[in-house]
Structure formats: structure tokens, C-alpha cells
C-alpha atoms as a PDB file:
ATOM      1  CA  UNK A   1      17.593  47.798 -65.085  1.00  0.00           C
ATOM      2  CA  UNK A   2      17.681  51.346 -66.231  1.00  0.00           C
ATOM      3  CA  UNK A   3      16.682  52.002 -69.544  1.00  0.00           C
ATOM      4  CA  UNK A   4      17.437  55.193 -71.618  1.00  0.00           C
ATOM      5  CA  UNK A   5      14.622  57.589 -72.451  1.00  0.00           C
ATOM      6  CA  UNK A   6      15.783  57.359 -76.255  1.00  0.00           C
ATOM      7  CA  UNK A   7      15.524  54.016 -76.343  1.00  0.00           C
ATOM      8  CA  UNK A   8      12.202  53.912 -74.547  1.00  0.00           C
ATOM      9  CA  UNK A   9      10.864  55.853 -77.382  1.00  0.00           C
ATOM     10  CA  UNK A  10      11.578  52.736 -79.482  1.00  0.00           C
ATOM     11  CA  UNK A  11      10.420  50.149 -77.671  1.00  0.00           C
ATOM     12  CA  UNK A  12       7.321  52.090 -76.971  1.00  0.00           C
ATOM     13  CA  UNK A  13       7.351  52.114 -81.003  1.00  0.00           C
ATOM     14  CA  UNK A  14       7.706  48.095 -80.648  1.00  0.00           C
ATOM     15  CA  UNK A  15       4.328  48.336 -78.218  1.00  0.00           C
ATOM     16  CA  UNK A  16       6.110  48.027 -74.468  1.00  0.00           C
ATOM     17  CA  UNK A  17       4.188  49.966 -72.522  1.00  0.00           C
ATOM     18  CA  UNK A  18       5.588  51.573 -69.105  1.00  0.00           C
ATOM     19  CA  UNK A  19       4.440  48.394 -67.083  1.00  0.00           C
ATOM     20  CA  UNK A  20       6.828  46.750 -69.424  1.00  0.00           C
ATOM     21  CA  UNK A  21       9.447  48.523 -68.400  1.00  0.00           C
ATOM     22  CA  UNK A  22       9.515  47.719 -64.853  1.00  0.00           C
ATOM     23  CA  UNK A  23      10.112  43.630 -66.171  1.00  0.00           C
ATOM     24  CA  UNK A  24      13.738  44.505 -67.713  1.00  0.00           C
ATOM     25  CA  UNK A  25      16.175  43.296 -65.155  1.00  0.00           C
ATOM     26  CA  UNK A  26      19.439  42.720 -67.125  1.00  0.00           C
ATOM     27  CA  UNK A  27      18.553  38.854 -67.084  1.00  0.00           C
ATOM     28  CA  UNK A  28      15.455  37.066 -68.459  1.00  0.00           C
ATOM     29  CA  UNK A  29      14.115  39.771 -70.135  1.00  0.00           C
ATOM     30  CA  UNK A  30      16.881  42.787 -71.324  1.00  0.00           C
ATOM     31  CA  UNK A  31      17.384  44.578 -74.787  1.00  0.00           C
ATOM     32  CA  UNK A  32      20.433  45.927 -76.898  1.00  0.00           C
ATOM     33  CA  UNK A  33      20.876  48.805 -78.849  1.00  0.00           C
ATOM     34  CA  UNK A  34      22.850  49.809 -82.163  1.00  0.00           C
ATOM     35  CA  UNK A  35      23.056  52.732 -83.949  1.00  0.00           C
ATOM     36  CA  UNK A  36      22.229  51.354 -87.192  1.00  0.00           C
ATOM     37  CA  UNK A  37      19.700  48.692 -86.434  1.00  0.00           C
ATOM     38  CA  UNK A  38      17.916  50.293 -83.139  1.00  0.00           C
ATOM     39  CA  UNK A  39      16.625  48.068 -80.374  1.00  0.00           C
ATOM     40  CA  UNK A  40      15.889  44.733 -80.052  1.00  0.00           C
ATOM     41  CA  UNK A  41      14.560  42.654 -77.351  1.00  0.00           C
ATOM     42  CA  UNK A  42      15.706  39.839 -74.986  1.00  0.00           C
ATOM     43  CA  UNK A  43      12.396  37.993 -73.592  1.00  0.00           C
ATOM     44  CA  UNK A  44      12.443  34.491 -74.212  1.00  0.00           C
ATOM     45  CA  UNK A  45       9.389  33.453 -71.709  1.00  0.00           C
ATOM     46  CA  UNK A  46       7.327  36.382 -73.474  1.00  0.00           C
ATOM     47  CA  UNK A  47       7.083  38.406 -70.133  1.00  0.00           C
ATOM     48  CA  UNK A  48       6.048  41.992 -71.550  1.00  0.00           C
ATOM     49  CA  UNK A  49       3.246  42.972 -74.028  1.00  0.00           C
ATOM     50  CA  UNK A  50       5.800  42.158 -77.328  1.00  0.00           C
ATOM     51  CA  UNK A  51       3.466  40.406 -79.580  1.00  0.00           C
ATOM     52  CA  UNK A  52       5.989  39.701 -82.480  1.00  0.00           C
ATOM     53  CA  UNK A  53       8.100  36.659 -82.988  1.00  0.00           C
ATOM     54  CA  UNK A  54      10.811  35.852 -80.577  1.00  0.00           C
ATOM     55  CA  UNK A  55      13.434  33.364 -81.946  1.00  0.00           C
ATOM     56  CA  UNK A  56      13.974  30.255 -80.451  1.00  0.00           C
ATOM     57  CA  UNK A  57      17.324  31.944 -79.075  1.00  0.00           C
ATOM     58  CA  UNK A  58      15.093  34.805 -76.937  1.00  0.00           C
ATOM     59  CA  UNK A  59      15.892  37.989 -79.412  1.00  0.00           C
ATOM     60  CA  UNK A  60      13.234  39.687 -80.907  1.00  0.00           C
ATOM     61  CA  UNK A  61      13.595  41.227 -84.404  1.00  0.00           C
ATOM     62  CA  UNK A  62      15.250  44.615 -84.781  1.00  0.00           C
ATOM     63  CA  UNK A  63      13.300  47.390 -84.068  1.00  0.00           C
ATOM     64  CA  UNK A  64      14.527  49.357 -87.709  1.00  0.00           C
ATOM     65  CA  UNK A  65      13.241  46.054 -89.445  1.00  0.00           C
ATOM     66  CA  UNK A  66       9.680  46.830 -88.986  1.00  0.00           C
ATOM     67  CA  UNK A  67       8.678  42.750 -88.189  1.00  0.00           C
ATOM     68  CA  UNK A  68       5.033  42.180 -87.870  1.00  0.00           C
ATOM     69  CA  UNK A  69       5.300  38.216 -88.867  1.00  0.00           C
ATOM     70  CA  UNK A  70       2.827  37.153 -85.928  1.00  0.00           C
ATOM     71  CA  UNK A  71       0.510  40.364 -85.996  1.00  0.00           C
ATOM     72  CA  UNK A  72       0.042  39.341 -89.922  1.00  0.00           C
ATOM     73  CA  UNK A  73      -0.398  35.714 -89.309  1.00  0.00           C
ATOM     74  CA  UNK A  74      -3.171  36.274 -86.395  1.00  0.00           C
ATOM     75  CA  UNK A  75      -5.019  39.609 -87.990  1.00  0.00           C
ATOM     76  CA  UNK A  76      -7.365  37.036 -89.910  1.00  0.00           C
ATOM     77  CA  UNK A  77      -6.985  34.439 -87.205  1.00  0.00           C
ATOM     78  CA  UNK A  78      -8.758  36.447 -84.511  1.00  0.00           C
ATOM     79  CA  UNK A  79     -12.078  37.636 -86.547  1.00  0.00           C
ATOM     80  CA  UNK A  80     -12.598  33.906 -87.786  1.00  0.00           C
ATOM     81  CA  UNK A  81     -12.669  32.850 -84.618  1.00  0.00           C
ATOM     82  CA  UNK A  82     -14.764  35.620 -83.240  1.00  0.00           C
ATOM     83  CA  UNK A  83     -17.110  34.408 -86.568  1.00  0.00           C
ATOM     84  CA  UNK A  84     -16.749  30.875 -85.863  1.00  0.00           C
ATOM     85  CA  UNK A  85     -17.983  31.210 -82.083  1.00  0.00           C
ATOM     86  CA  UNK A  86     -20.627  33.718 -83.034  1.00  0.00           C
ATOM     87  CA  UNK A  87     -22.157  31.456 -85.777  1.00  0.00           C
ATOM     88  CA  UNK A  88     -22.294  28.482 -83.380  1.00  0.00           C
ATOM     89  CA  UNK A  89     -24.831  30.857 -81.070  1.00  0.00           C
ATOM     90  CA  UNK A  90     -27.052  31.677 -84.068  1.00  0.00           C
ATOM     91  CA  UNK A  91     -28.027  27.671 -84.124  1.00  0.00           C
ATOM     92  CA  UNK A  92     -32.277  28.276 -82.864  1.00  0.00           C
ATOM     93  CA  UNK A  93     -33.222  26.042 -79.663  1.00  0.00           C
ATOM     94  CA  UNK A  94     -35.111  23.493 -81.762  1.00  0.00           C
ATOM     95  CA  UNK A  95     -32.510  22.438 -84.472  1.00  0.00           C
ATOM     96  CA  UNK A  96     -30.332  22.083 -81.465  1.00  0.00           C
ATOM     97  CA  UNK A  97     -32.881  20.030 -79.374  1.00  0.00           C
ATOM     98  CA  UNK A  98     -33.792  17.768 -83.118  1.00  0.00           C
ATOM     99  CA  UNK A  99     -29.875  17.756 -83.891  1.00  0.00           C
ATOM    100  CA  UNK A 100     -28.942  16.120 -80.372  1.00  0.00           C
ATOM    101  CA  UNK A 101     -31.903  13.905 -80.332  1.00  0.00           C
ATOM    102  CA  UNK A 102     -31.064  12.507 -83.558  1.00  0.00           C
ATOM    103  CA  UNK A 103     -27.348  12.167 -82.412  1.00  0.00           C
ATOM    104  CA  UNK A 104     -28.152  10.437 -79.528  1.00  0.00           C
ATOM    105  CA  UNK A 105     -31.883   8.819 -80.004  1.00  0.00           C
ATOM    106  CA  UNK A 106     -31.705   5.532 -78.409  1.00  0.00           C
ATOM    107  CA  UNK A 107     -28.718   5.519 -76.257  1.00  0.00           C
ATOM    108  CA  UNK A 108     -29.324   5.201 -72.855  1.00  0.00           C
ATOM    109  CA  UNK A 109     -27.592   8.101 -69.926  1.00  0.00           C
END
């Protein structure tokens, strides 16, 4: 599918990248343009780098409405979870070796 340098600019803006690009072929993953609203994206299996919500009908949001739902939701999700697995390595070797004797003192392998 060819896709107009203008309205690569704006899906660049939406954070395709060029390897995106090569993924639109007029079927499972396309986009539409309109003067007034700007570009919006068809990719209902989540094919290219998008990383904003893509309704249950396969269309992205506008590109002139600015949507950053899921890049809001998972900004705090990602560093809790970096936390989370970081803090389970800080446990020292003994409390770890106490902790699963304790769990499992008396039970036989």
C-alpha cells in the first residue's frame, strides 16, 4: 500500500516507524485520512509499533485528538514492576534459606 509522504509525517507523529510502514497493505492493517481530524489507524491484531488503544472495531484514535489512554495507564505500571522485581532480588541468601525452611520444615521431597 502506498502511503503519502504527508501523511507519513503523522503517523510518524503517532510513533510508526518506517518498518511500520512496510505492514500497511490496504487490508489488516490500513489508515484513513481527513482534513479536519488527520490520520487514524486500521490495525486490529496490533501489527506495527502503535502503542495506544485500538477499539474493539480495529480504528485507532484520531491522530488531531492527541490519545495517550494506554501510554498514561502503563507509565506507572512499568517502574512498579521494574521496583517490584528489583526488591524481590534485594531478599539476602539467609532470610531466603530461614524463610523456605520455615515454609517447608517437615515436609518430605
Amino acid at each position: 500500500m502506498e502511503i503519502n509522504d504527508q501523511h507519513k509525517a503523522i503517523l510518524r507523529g503517532m510513533g510508526l516507524s518506517e518498518k511500520d510502514f512496510t505492514l500497511f497493505d490496504g487490508k489488516f492493517v490500513t489508515y484513513e485520512y481527513d482534513d479536519e481530524k488527520g490520520v487514524r489507524i486500521y490495525d486490529p491484531y496490533y501489527s506495527t509499533s502503535y502503542n495506544e488503544y485500538i477499539g474493539v472495531e480495529g480504528w485507532s484514535a484520531w491522530s488531531s485528538e492527541k490519545d495517550t489512554f494506554m501510554s498514561d495507564i502503563l507509565r506507572g505500571a512499568r517502574k512498579k514492576a521494574v521496583e517490584a522485581e528489583t526488591a524481590g532480588k534485594k531478599l539476602p541468601p539467609e532470610e531466603l534459606r530461614d524463610a523456605m525452611a520455615k515454609k517447608f520444615a517437615g515436609k518430605k521431597p
